[in-house]
PDB file of N, CA and C in Angstrom:
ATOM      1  N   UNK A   1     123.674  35.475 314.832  1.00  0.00           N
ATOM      2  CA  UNK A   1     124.049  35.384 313.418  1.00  0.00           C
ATOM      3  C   UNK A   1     123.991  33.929 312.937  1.00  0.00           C
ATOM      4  N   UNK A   2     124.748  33.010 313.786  1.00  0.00           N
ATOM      5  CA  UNK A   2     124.786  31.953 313.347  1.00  0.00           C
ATOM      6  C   UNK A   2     123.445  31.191 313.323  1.00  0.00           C
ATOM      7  N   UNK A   3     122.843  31.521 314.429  1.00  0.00           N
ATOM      8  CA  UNK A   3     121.138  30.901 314.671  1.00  0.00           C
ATOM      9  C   UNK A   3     120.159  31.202 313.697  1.00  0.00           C
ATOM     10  N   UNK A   4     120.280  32.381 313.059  1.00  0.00           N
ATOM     11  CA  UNK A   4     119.565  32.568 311.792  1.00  0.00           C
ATOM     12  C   UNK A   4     119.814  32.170 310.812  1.00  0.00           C
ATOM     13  N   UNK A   5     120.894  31.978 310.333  1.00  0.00           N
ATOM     14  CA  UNK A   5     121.828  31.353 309.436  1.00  0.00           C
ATOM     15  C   UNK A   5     121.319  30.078 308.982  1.00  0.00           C
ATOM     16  N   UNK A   6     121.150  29.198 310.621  1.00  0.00           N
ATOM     17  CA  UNK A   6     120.649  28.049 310.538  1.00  0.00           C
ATOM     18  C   UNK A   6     119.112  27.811 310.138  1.00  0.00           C
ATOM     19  N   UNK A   7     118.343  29.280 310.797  1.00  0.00           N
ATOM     20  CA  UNK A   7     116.977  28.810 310.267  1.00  0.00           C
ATOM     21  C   UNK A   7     116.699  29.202 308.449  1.00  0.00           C
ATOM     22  N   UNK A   8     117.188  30.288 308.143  1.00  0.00           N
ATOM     23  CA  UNK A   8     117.581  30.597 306.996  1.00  0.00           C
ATOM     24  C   UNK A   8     117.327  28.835 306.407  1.00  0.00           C
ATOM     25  N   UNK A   9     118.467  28.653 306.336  1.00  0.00           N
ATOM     26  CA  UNK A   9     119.254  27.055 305.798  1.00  0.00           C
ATOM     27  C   UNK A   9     118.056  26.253 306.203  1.00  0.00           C
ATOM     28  N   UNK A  10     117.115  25.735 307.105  1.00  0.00           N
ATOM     29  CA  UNK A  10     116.301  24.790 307.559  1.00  0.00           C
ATOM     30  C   UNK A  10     114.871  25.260 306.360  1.00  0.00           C
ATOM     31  N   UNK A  11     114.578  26.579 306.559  1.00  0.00           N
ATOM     32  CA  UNK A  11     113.547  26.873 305.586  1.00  0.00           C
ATOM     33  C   UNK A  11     113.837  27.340 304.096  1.00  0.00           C
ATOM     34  N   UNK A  12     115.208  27.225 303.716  1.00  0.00           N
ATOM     35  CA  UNK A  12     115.422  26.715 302.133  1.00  0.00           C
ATOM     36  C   UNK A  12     115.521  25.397 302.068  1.00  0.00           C
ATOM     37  N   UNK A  13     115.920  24.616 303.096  1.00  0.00           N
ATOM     38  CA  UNK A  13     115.706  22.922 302.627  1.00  0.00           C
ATOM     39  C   UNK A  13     113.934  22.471 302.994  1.00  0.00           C
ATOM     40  N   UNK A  14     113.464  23.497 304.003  1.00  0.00           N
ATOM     41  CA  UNK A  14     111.961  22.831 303.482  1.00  0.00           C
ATOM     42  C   UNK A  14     110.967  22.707 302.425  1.00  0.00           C
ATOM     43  N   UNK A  15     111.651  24.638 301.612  1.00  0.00           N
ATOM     44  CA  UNK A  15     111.230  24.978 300.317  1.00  0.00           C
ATOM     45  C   UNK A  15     111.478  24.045 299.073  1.00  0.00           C
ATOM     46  N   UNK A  16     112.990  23.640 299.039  1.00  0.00           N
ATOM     47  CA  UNK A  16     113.784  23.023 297.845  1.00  0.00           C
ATOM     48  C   UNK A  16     112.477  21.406 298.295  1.00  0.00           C
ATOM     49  N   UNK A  17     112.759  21.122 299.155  1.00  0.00           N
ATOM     50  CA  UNK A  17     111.844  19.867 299.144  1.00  0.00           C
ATOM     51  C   UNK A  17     110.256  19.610 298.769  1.00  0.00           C
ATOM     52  N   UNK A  18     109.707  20.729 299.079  1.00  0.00           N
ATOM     53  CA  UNK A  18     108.445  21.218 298.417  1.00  0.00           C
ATOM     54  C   UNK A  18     107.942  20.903 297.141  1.00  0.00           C
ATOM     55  N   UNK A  19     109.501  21.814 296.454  1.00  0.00           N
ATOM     56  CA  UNK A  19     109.336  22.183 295.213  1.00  0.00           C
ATOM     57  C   UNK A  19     110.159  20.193 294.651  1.00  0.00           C
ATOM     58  N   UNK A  20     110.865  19.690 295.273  1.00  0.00           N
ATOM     59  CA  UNK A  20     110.817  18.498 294.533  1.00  0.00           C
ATOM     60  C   UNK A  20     109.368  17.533 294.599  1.00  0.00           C
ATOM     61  N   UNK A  21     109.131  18.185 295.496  1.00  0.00           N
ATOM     62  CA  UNK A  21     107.608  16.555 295.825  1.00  0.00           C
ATOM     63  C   UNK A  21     106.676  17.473 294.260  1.00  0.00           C
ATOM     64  N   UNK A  22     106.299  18.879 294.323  1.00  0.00           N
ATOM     65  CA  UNK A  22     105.494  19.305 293.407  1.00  0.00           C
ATOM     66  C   UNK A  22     106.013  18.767 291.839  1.00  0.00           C
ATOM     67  N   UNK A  23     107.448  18.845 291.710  1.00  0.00           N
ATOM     68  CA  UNK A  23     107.385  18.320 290.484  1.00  0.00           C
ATOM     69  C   UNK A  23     107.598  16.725 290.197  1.00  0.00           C
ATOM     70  N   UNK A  24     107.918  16.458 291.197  1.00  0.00           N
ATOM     71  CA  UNK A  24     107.547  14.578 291.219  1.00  0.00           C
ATOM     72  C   UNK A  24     105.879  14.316 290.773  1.00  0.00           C
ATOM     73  N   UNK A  25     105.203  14.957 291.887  1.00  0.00           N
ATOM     74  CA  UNK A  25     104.043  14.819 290.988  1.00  0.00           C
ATOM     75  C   UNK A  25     103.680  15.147 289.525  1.00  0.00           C
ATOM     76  N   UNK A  26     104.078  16.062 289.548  1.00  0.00           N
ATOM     77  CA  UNK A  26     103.767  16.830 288.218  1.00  0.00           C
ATOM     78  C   UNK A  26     104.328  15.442 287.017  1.00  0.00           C
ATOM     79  N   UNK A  27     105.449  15.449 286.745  1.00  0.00           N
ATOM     80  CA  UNK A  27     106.117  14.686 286.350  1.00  0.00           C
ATOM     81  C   UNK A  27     105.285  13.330 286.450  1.00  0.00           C
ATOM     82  N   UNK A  28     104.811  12.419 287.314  1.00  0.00           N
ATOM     83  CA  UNK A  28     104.304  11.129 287.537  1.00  0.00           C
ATOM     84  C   UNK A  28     102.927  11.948 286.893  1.00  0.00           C
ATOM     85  N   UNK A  29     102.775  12.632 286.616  1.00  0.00           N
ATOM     86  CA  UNK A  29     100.973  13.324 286.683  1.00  0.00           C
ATOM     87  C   UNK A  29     100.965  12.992 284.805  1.00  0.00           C
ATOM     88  N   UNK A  30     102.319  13.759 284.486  1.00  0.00           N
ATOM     89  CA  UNK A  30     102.332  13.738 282.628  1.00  0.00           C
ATOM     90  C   UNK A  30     102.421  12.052 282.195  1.00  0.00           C
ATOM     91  N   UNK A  31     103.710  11.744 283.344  1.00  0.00           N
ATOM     92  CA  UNK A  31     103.391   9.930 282.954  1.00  0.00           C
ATOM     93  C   UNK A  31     102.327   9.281 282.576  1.00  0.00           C
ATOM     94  N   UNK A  32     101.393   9.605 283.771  1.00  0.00           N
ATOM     95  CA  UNK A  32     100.259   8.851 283.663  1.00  0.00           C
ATOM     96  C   UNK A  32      99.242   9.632 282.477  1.00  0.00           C
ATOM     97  N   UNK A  33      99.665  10.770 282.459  1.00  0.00           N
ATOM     98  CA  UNK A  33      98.739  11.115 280.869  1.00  0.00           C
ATOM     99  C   UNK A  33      98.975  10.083 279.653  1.00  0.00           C
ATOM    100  N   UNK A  34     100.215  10.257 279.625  1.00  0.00           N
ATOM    101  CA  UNK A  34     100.998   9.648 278.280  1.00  0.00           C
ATOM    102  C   UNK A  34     100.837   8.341 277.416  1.00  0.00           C
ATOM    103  N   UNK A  35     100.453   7.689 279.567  1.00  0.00           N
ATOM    104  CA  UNK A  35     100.278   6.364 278.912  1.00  0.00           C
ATOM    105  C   UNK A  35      98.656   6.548 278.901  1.00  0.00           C
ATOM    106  N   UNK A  36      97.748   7.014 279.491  1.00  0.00           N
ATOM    107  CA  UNK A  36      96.237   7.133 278.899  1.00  0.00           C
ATOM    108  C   UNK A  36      95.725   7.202 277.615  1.00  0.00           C
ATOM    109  N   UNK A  37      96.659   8.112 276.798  1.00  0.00           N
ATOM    110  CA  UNK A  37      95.984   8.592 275.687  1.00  0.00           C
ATOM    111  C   UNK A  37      96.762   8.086 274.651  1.00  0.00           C
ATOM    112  N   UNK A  38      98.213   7.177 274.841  1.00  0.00           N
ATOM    113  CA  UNK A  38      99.084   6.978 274.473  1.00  0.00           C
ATOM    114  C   UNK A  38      98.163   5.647 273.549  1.00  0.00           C
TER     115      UNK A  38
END
């Protein structure tokens, strides 16, 4: 129970981290639009 628990928990913090790097880019991606056309 507890051992799954833990992998559970290890592969939502690999997901949540995923999903921050994708919108870091994303985010640095509109930056750099903004100032292009800006």
């Amino acid at each position: 129970m507890i051992k799954r628990l833990k992998t559970d928990t290890d592969s939502l913090v690999s997901h949540a981290s995923k999903l921050l790097i994708c919108a870091f880019i994303i985010l640095a991606l509109q930056d750099h639009d903004q100032k292009q056309f800006g």
